[in-house]
N, C-alpha and C. Protein backbone atom coordinates (compact mmCIF):
# COMPACT_ATOMS: atom_id res chain seq x y z
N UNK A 1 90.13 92.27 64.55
CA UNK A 1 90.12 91.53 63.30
C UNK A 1 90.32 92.52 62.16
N UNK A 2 91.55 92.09 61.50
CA UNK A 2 91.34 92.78 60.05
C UNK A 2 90.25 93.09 59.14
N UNK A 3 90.47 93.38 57.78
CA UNK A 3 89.41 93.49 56.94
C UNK A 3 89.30 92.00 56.70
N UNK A 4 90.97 92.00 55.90
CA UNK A 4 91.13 90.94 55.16
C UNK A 4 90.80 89.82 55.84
N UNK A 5 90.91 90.00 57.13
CA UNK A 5 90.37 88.02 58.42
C UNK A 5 89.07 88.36 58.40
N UNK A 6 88.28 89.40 58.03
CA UNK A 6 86.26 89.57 58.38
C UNK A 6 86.09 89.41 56.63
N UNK A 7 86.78 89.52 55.77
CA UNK A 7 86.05 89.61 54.22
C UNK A 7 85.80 88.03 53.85
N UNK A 8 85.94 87.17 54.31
CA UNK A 8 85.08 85.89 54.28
C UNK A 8 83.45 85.58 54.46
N UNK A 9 83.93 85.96 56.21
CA UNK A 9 82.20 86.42 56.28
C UNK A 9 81.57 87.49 55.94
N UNK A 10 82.18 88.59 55.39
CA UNK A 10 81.57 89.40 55.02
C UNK A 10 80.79 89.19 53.20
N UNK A 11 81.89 88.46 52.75
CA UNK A 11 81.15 88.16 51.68
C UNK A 11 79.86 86.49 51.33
N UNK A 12 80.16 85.93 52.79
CA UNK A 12 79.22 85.14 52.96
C UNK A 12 78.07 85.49 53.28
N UNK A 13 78.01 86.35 53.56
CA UNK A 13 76.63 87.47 54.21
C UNK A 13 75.81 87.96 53.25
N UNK A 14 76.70 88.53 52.56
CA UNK A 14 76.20 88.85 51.04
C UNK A 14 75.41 88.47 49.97
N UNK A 15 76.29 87.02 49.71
CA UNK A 15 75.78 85.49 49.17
C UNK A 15 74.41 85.60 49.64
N UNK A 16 74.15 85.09 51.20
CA UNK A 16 73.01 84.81 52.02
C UNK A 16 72.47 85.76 51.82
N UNK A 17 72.35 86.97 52.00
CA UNK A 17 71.46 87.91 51.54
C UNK A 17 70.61 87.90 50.35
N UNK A 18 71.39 88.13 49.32
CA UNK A 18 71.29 88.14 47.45
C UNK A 18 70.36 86.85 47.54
N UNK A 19 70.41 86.31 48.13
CA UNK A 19 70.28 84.81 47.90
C UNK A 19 68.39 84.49 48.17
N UNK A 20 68.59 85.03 49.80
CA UNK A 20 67.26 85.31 50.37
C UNK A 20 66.24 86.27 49.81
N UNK A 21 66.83 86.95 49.16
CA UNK A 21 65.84 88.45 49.13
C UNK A 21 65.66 88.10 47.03
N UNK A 22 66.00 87.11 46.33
CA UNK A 22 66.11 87.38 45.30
C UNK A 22 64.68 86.60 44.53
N UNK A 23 63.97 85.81 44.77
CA UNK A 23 62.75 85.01 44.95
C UNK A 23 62.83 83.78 43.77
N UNK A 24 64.11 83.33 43.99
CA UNK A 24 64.56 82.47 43.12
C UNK A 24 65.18 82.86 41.72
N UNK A 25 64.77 84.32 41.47
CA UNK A 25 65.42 84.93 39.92
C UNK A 25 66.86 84.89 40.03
N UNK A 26 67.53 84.21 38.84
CA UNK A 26 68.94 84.66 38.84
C UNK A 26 69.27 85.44 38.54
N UNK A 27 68.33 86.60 37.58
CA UNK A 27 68.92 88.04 37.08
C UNK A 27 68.76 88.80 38.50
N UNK A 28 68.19 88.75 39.52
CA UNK A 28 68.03 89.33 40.88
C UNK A 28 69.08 89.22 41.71
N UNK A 29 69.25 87.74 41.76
CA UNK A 29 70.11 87.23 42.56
C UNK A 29 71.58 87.83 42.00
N UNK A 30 71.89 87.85 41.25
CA UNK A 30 73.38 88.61 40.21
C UNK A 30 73.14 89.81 40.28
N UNK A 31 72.19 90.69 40.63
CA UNK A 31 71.90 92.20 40.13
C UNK A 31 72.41 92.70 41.85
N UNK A 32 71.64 91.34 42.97
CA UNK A 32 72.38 92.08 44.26
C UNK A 32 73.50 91.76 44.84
N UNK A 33 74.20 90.66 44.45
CA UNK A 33 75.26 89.69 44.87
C UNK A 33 76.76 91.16 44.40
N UNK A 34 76.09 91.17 43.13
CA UNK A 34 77.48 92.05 42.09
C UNK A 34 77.53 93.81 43.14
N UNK A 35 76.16 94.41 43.31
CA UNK A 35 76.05 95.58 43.90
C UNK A 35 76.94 95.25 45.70
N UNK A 36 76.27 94.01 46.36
CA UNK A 36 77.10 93.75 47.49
C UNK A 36 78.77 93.49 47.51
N UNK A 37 79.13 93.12 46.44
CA UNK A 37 80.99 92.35 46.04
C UNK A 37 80.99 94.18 46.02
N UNK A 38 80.66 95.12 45.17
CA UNK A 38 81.13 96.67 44.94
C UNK A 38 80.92 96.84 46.20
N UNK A 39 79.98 97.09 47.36
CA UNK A 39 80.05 97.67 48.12
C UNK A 39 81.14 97.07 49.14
N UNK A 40 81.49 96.43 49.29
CA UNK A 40 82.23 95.14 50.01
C UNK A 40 83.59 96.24 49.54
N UNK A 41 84.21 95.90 48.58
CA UNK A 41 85.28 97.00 47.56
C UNK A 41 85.11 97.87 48.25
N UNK A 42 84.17 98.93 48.32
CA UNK A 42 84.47 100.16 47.94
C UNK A 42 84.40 100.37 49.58
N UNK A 43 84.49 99.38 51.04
CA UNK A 43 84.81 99.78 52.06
C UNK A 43 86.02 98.89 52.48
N UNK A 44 87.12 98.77 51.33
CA UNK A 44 88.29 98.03 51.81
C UNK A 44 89.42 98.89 51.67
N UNK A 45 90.21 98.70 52.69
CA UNK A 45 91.18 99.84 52.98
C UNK A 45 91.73 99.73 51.82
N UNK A 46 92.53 101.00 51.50
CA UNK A 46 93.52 101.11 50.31
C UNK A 46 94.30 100.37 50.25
N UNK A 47 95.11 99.84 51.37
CA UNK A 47 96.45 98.50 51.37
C UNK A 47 95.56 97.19 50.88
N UNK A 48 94.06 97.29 51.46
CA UNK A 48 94.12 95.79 51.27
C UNK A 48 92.93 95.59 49.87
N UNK A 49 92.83 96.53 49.35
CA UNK A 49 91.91 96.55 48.03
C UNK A 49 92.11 95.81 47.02
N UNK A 50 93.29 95.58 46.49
CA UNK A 50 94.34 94.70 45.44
C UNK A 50 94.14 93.27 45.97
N UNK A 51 93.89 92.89 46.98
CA UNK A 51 93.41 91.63 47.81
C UNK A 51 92.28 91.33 47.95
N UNK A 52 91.34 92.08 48.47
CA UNK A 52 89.81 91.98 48.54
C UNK A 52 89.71 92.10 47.19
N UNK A 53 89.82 92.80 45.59
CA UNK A 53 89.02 92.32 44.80
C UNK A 53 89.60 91.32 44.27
N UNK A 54 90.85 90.97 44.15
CA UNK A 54 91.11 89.45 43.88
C UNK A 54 90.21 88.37 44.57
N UNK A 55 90.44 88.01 45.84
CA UNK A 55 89.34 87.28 46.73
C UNK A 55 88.02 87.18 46.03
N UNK A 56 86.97 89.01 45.67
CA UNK A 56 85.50 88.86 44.97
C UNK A 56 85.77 88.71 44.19
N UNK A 57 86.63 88.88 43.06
CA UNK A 57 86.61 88.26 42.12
C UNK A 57 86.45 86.50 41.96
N UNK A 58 87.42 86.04 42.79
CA UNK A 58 87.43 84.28 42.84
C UNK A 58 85.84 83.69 43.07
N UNK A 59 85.24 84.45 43.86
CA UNK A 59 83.88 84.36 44.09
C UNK A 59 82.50 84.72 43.07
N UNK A 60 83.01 85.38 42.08
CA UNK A 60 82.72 86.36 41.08
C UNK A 60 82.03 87.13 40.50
N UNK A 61 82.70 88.25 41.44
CA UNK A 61 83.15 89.43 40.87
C UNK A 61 83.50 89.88 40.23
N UNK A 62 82.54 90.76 39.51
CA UNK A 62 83.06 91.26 38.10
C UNK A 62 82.66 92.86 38.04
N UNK A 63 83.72 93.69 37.92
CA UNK A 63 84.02 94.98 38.41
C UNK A 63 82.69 95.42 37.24
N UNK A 64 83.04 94.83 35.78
CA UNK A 64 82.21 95.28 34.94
C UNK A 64 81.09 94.90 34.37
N UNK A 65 80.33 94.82 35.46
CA UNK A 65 79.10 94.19 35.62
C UNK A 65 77.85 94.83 35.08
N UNK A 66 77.26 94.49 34.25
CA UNK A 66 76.06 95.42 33.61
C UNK A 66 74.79 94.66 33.40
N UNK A 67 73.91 94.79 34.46
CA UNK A 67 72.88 94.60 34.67
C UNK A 67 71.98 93.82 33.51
N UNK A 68 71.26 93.23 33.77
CA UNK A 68 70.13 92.29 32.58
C UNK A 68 69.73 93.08 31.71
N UNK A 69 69.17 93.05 30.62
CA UNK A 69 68.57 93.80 29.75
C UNK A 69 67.53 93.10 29.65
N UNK A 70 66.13 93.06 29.48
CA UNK A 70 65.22 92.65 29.51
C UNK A 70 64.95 92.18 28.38
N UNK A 71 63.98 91.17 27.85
CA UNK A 71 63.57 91.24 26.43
C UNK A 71 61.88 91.36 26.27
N UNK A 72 61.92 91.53 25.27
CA UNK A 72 60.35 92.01 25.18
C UNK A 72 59.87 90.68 26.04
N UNK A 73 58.16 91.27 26.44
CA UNK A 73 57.98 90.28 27.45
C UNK A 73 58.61 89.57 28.66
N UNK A 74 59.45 89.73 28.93
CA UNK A 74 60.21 89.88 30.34
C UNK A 74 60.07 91.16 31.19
N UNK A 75 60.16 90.73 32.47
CA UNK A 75 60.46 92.19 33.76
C UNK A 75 62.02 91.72 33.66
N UNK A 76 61.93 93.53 33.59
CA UNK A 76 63.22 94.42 33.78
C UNK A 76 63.82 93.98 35.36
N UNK A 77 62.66 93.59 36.39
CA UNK A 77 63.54 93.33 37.85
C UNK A 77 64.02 92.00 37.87
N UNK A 78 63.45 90.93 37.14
CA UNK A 78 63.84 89.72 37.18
C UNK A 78 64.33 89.10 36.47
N UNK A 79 63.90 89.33 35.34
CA UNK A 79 64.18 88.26 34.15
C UNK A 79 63.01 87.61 33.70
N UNK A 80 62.34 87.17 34.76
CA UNK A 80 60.83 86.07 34.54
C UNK A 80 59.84 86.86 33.19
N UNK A 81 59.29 85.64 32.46
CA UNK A 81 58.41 86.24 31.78
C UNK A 81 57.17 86.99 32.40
N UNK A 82 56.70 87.92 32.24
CA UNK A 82 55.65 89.14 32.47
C UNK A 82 54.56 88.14 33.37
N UNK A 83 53.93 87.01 32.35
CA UNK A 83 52.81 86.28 33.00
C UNK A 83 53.35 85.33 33.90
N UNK A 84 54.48 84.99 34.10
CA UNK A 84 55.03 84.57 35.30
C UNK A 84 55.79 84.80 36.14
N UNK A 85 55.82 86.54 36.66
CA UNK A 85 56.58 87.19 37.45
C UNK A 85 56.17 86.98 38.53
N UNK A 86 56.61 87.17 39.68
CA UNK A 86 56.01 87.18 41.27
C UNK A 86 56.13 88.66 41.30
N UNK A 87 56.86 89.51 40.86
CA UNK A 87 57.14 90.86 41.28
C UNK A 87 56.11 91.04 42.13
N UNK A 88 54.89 91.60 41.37
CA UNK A 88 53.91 92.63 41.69
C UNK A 88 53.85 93.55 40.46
N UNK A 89 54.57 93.86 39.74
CA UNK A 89 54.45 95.27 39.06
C UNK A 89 53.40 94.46 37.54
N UNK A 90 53.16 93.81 37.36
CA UNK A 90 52.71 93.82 36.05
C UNK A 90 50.82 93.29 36.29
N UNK A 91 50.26 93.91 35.37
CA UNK A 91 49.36 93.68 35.27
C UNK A 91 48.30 92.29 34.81
């Protein structure tokens, strides 16, 4: 199997991953989905790279992806306000 015939499920995997591991946050869920679409990229052969990020992109992928910025009273890992984080980290 090619890249390009496995980068379906490979980016369905991804999805499912980001998805599972993110605890319902969407700044989580986007912070690992975007890091998985790059890593996905950055193991696609040189011929078929111009293809695979078209493909993550349609899915979307966005090369220039820059992480949440928090706002006061928010976690930096989620987004959630402080008194309603699941993290763990806040007091």
């Amino acid at each position: 199997m090619t890249f390009l015939e496995s980068l379906p499920g490979l980016i369905e995997d991804a999805e499912k991953r980001a998805g599972s591991g993110c605890g319902q946050s969407d700044v989580l869920y986007e912070k690992f989905v975007q890091d998985a679409y790059a890593a996905i990229l950055g193991r696609a052969p040189e011929g078929d790279r111009d293809k695979a990020e078209q493909l993550l992109k349609s899915r979307g992928f966005d090369p220039e992806f820059v992480p949440y910025e928090a706002q006061e009273g928010e976690c930096d890992l989620t987004g959630i306000e402080i008194d309603c984080c699941p993290c763990g980290r806040h007091e």
